[in-house]
Protein backbone atom coordinates (compact mmCIF):
# COMPACT_ATOMS: atom_id res chain seq x y z
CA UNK A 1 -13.19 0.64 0.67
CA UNK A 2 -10.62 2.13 2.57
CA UNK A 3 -7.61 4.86 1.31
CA UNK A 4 -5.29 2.53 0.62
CA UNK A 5 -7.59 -0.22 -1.49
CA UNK A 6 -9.07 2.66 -3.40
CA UNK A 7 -5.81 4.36 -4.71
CA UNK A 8 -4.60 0.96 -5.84
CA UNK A 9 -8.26 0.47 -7.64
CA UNK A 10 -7.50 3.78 -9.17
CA UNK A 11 -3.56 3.12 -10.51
CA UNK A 12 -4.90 -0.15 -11.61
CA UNK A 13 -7.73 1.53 -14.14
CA UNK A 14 -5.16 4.04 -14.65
CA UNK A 15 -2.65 1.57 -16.00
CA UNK A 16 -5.52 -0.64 -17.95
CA UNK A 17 -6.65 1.99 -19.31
CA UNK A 18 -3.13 2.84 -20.83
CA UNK A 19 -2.18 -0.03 -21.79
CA UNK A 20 -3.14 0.32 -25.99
CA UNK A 21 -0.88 3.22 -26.13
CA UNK A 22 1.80 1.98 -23.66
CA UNK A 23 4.70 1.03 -26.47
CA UNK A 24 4.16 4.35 -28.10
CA UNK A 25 6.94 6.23 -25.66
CA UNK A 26 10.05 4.74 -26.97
CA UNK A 27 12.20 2.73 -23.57
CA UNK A 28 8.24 1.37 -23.33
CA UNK A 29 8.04 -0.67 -26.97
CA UNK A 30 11.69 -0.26 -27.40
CA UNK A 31 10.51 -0.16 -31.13
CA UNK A 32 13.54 1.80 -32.67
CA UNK A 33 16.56 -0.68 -33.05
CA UNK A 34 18.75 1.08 -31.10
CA UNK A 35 16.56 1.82 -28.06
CA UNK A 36 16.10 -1.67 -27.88
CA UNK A 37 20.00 -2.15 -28.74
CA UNK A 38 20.99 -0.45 -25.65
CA UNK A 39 18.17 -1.73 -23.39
CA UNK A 40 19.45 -5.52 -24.45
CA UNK A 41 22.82 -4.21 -23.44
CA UNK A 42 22.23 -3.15 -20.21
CA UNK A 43 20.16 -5.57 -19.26
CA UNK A 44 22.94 -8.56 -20.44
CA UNK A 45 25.18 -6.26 -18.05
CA UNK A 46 22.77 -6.42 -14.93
CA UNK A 47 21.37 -10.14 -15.01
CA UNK A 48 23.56 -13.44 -14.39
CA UNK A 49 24.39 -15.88 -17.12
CA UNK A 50 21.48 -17.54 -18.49
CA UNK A 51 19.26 -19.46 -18.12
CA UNK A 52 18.10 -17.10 -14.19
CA UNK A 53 14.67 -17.59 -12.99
CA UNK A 54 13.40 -13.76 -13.71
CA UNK A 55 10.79 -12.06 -12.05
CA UNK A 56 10.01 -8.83 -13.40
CA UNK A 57 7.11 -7.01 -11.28
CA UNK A 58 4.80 -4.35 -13.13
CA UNK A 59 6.14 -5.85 -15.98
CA UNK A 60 3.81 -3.19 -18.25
CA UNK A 61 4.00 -4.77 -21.70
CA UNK A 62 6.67 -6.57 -21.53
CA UNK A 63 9.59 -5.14 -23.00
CA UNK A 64 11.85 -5.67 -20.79
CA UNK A 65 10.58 -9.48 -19.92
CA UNK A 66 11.16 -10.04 -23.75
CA UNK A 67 14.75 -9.43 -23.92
CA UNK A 68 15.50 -11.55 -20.90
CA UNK A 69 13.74 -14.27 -22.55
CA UNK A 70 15.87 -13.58 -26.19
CA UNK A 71 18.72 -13.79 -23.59
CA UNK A 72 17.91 -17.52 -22.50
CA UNK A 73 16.46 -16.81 -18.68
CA UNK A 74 12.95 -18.49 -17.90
CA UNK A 75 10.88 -15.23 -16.75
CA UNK A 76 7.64 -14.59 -15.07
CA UNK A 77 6.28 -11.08 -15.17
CA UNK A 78 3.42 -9.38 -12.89
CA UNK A 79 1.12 -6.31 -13.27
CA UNK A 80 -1.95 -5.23 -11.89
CA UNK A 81 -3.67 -4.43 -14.95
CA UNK A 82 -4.66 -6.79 -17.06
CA UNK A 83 -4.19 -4.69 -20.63
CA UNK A 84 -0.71 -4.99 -19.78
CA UNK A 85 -0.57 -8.69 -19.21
CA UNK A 86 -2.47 -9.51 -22.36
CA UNK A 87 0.12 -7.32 -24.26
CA UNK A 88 2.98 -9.32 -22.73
CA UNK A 89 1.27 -12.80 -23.40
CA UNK A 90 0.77 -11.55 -27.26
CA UNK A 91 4.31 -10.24 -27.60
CA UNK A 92 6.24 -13.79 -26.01
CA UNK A 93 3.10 -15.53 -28.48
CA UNK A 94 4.66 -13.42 -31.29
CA UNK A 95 8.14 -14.05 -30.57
CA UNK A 96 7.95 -17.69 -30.09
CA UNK A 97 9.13 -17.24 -26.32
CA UNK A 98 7.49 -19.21 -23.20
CA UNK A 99 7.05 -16.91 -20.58
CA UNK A 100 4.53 -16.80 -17.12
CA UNK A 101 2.75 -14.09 -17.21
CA UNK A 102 0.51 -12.81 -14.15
CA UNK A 103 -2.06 -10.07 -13.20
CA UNK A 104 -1.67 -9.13 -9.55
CA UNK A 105 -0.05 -6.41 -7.34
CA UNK A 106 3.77 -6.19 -7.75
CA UNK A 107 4.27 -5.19 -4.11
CA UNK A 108 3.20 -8.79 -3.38
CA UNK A 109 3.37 -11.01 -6.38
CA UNK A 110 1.14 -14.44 -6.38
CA UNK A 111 4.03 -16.28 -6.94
CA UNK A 112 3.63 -18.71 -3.95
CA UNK A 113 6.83 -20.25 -2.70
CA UNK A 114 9.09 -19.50 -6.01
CA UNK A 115 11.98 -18.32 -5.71
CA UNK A 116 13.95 -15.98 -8.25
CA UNK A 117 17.60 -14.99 -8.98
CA UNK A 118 16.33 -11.92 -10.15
CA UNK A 119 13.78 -9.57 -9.30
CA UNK A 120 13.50 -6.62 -11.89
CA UNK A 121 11.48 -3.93 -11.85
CA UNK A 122 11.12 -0.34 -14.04
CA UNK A 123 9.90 2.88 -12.97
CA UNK A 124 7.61 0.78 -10.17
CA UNK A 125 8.43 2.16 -6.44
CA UNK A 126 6.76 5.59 -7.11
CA UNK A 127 3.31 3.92 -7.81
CA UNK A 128 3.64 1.87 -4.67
CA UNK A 129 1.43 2.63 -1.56
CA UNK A 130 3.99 0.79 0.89
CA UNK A 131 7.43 0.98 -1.16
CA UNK A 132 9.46 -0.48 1.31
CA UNK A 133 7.40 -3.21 2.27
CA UNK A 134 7.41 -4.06 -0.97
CA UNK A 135 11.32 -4.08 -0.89
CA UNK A 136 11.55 -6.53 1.43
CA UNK A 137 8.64 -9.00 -0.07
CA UNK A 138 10.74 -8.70 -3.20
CA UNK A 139 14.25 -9.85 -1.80
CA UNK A 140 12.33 -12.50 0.71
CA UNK A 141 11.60 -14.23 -3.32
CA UNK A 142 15.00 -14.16 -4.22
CA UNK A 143 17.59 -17.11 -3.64
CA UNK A 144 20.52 -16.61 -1.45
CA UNK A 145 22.78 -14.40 -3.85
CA UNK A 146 19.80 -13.67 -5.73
CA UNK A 147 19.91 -9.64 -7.41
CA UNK A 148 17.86 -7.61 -7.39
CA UNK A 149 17.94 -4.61 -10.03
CA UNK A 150 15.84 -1.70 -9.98
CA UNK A 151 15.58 0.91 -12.79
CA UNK A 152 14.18 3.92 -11.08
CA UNK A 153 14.54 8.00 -11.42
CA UNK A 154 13.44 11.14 -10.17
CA UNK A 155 10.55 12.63 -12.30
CA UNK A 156 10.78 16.18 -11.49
CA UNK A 157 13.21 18.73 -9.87
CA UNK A 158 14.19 18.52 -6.34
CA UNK A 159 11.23 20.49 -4.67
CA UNK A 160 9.39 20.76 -7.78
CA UNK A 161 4.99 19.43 -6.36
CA UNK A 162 4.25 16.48 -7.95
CA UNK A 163 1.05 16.83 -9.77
CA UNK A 164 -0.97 13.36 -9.27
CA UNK A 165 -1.57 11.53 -12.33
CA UNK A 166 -4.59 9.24 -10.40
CA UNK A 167 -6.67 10.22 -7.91
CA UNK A 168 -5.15 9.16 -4.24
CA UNK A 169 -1.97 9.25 -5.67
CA UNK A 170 -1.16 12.26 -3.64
CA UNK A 171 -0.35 10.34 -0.99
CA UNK A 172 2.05 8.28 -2.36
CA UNK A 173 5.28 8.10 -0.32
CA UNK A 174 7.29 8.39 -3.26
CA UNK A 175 5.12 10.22 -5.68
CA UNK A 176 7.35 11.58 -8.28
CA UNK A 177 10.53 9.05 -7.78
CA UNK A 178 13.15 8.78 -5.87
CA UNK A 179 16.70 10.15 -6.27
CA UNK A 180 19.35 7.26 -6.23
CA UNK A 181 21.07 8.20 -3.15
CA UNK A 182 17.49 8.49 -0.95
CA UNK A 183 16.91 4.91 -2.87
CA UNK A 184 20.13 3.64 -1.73
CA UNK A 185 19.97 4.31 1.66
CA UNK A 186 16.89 2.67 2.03
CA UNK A 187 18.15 -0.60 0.21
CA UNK A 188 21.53 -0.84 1.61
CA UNK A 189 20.95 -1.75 5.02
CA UNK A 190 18.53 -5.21 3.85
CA UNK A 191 21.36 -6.29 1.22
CA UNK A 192 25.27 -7.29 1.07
CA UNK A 193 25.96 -5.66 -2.14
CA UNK A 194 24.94 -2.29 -3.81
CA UNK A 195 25.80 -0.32 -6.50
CA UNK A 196 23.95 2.55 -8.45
CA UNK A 197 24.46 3.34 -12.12
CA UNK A 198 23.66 6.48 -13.66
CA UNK A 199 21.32 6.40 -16.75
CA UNK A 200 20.82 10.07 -17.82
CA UNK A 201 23.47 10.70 -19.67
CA UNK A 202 22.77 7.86 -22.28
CA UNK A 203 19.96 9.16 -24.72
CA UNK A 204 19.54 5.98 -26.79
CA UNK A 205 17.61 4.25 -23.69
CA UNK A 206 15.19 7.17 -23.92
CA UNK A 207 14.41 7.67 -27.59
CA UNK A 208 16.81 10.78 -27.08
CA UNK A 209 17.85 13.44 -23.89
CA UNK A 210 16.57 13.59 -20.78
CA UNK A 211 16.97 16.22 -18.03
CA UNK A 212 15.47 13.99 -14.93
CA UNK A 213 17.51 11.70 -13.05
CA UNK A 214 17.66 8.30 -13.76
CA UNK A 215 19.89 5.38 -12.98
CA UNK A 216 19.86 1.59 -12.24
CA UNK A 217 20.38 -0.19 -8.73
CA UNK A 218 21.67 -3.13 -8.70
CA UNK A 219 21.75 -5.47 -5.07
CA UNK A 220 22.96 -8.95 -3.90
CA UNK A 221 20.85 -10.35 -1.61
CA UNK A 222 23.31 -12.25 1.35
């Protein structure tokens, strides 16, 4: 098993084995009414008018996938542990909802030939072994026009070590997140449109303050 196939072993069993407690951190259930208010908010600001084909990669639990779905757009989700897909599946089961849901690796989802007009994904890139390979998988599965929207952040202070959460994920290239502008730049140049929005500075997508940086990009593909 080489470096690479063994850190994304790791993260997997990492992310299984968090998946019971997953919803407990409040912009991960989105249990309080208005975390999930201001999630549904945003979100209705960054997708098209339904119904989009959605494809929302390490979808986790499914938070996220749900409130497209309440929205109208036909979503798929994909993660590479299976505790999260199962939570996903229960909550569309739950909610009434159809929804695809799919355990595999987000940097390449088994998706075939489908294309999207959306590819979402939430505090993803850092966990990635190959994050800008995986960029350019995920806009080669969107439509002409397609967007793709990227809720990211920096988890510590500039020049603050990153303390790995998994074993191998020292060598992440983007251990620890990325800050919006470093992001940007490495987006900008494979899309026609860009723009960044800043997500600090509102507490009620958080459960309350935060003092890390954290923001939404949002792309056209050409």
């Amino acid at each position: 098993m080489n470096d690479h196939t063994s850190a994304t072993a790791a993260i997997a069993a990492y992310w299984d084995a968090a998946a019971d407690r997953f919803d407990e951190e409040p912009d991960h259930g989105l249990r309080d009414p208005g975390t999930r208010a201001a999630w549904r908010r945003r979100l209705r600001s960054w997708l098209p008018p339904a119904p989009a084909d959605v494809l929302d990669v390490g979808c986790g639990t499914g938070s996220l996938a749900l409130l497209a779905a309440e929205a109208g757009h036909r979503v798929t989700g994909v993660d590479l542990a299976p505790g999260m897909v199962t939570r996903a599946r229960e909550k569309f089961q739950a909610a009434d909802l159809g929804g695809r849901f799919l355990v595999g690796d987000a940097a390449e989802p088994p998706t075939g030939d489908a294309r999207f007009d959306v590819l979402l994904a939430r505090h993803l890139v850092w966990t990635l072994p190959d994050p800008e390979a995986a960029l350019r998988a995920w806009l080669a599965r969107l439509r002409p026009g397609g967007r793709l929207v990227l809720i990211e952040g920096r988890w510590r202070e500039a020049g603050q070590a990153a303390e790995p959460y998994v074993a191998g994920a020292e060598s992440l290239p983007w251990g620890g997140g990325m800050a919006a502008e470093e992001l940007a730049s490495v987006v900008r140049p494979l899309v026609a449109r860009l723009v960044v929005q800043p997500l600090s500075g509102d507490p009620a997508l958080w459960g309350g303050p935060v003092a890390d940086e954290r923001y939404a990009l949002i792309a056209a593909r050409g």
